[in-house]
Protein backbone atom coordinates (compact mmCIF):
# COMPACT_ATOMS: atom_id res chain seq x y z
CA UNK A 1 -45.43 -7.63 11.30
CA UNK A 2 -43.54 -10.09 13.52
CA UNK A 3 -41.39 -8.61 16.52
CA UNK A 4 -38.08 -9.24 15.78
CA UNK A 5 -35.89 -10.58 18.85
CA UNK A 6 -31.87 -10.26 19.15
CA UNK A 7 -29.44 -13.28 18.62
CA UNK A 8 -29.14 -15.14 21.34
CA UNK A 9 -25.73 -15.90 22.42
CA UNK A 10 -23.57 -18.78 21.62
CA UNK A 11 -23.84 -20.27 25.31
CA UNK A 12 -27.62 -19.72 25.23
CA UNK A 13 -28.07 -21.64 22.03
CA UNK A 14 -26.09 -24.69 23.42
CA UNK A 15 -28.31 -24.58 26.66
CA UNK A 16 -31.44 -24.58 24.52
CA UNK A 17 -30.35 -27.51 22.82
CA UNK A 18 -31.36 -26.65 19.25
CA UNK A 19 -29.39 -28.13 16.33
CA UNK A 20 -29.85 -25.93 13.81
CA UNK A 21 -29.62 -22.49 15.64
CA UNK A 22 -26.21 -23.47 17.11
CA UNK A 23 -24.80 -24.50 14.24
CA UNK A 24 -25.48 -20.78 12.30
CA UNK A 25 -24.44 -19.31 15.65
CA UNK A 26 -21.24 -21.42 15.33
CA UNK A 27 -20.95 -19.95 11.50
CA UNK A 28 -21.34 -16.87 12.48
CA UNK A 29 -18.93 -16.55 15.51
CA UNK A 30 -15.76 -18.31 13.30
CA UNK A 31 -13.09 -15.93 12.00
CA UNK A 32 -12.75 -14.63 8.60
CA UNK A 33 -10.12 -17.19 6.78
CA UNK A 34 -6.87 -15.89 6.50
CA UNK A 35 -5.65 -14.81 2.61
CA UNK A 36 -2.42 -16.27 1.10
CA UNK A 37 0.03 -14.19 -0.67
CA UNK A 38 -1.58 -15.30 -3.84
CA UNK A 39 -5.34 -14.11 -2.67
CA UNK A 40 -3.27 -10.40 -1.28
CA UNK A 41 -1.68 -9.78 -4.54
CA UNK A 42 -4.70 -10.24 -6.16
CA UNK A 43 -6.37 -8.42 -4.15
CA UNK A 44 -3.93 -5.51 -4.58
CA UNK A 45 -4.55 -5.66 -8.20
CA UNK A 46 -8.07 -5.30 -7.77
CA UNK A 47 -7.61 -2.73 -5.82
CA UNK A 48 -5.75 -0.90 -8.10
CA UNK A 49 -8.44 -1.70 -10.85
CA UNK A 50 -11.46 -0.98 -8.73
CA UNK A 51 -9.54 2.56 -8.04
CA UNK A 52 -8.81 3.32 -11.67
CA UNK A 53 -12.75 2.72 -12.62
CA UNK A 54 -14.09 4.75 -9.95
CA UNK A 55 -12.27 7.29 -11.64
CA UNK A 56 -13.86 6.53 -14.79
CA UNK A 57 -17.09 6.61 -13.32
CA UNK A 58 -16.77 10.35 -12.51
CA UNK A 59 -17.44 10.93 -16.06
CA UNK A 60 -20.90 10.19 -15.90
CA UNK A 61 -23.68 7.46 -16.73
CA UNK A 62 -23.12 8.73 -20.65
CA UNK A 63 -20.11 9.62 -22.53
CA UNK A 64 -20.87 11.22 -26.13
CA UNK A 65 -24.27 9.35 -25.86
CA UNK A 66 -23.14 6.26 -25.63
CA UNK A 67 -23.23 4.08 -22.28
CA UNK A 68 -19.91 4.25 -19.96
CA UNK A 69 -18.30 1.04 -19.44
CA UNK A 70 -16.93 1.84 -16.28
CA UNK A 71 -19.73 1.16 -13.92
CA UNK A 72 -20.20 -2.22 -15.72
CA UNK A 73 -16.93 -3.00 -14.94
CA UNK A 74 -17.24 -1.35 -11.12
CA UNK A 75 -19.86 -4.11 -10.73
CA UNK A 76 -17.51 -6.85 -12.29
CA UNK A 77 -14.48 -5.99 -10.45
CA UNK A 78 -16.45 -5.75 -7.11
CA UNK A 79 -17.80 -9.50 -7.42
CA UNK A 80 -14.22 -10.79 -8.48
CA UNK A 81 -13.15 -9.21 -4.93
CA UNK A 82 -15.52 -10.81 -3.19
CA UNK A 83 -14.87 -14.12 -4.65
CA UNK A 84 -11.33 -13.88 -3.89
CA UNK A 85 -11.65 -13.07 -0.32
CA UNK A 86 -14.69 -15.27 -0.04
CA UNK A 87 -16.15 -13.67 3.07
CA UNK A 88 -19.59 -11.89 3.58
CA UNK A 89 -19.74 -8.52 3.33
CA UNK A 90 -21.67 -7.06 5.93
CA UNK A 91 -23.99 -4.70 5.01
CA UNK A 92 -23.21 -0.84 4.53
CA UNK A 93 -25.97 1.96 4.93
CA UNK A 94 -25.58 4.38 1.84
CA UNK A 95 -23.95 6.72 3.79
CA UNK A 96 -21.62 3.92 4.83
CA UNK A 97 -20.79 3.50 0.97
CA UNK A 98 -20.30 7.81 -0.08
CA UNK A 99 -17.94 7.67 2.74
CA UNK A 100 -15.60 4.80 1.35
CA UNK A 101 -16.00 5.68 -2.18
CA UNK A 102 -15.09 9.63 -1.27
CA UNK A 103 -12.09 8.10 0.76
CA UNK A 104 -11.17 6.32 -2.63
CA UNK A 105 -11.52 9.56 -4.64
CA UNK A 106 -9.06 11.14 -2.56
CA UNK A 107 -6.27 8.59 -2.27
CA UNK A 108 -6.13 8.57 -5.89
């Protein structure tokens, strides 16, 4: 395999001259957008939701043979969060992901 290099910086890119590098270094140096009250109540309902399934999902994958709708929803509920925010998430290592679901467990 190719050797991967590290991103050059945004005053790098601009000395290099090349279009289409500076403009994803440009995307990817601009803040997240900021949320309306709208988007943060929203988001506090999903919240709540996404709380209230994880605690369904304790149950297990099966409940009296039958599938359990809560990680269905889990998955549902997630991508409705990210739409509302409408930012990338960056992405978590799986111990990254125990860690935020155990601090969920506990808060609730």
């Amino acid at each position: 395999m190719g050797k991967m290099s590290e991103k050059k910086s945004l005053s790098d890119l601009e000395l290099s001259g090349n279009a289409s590098n500076l403009n994803r270094a440009k995307k990817r140096e601009l803040p997240p957008a900021a949320l309306d009250e709208g988007q943060k109540s929203e988001l506090a309902r999903l919240d709540d939701l996404i709380a209230k399934t994880m605690k369904a999902c304790h149950y297990g994958q099966t409940i009296g043979g039958k599938r359990n709708p809560a990680f269905g929803n889990l998955s549902t509920l997630m991508k409705l969060r990210k739409l509302v925010t409408n930012t990338k998430t960056p992405k978590k290592s799986g111990e990254d992901l125990l860690k935020e679901a155990e601090e969920l467990f506990k808060v609730n």
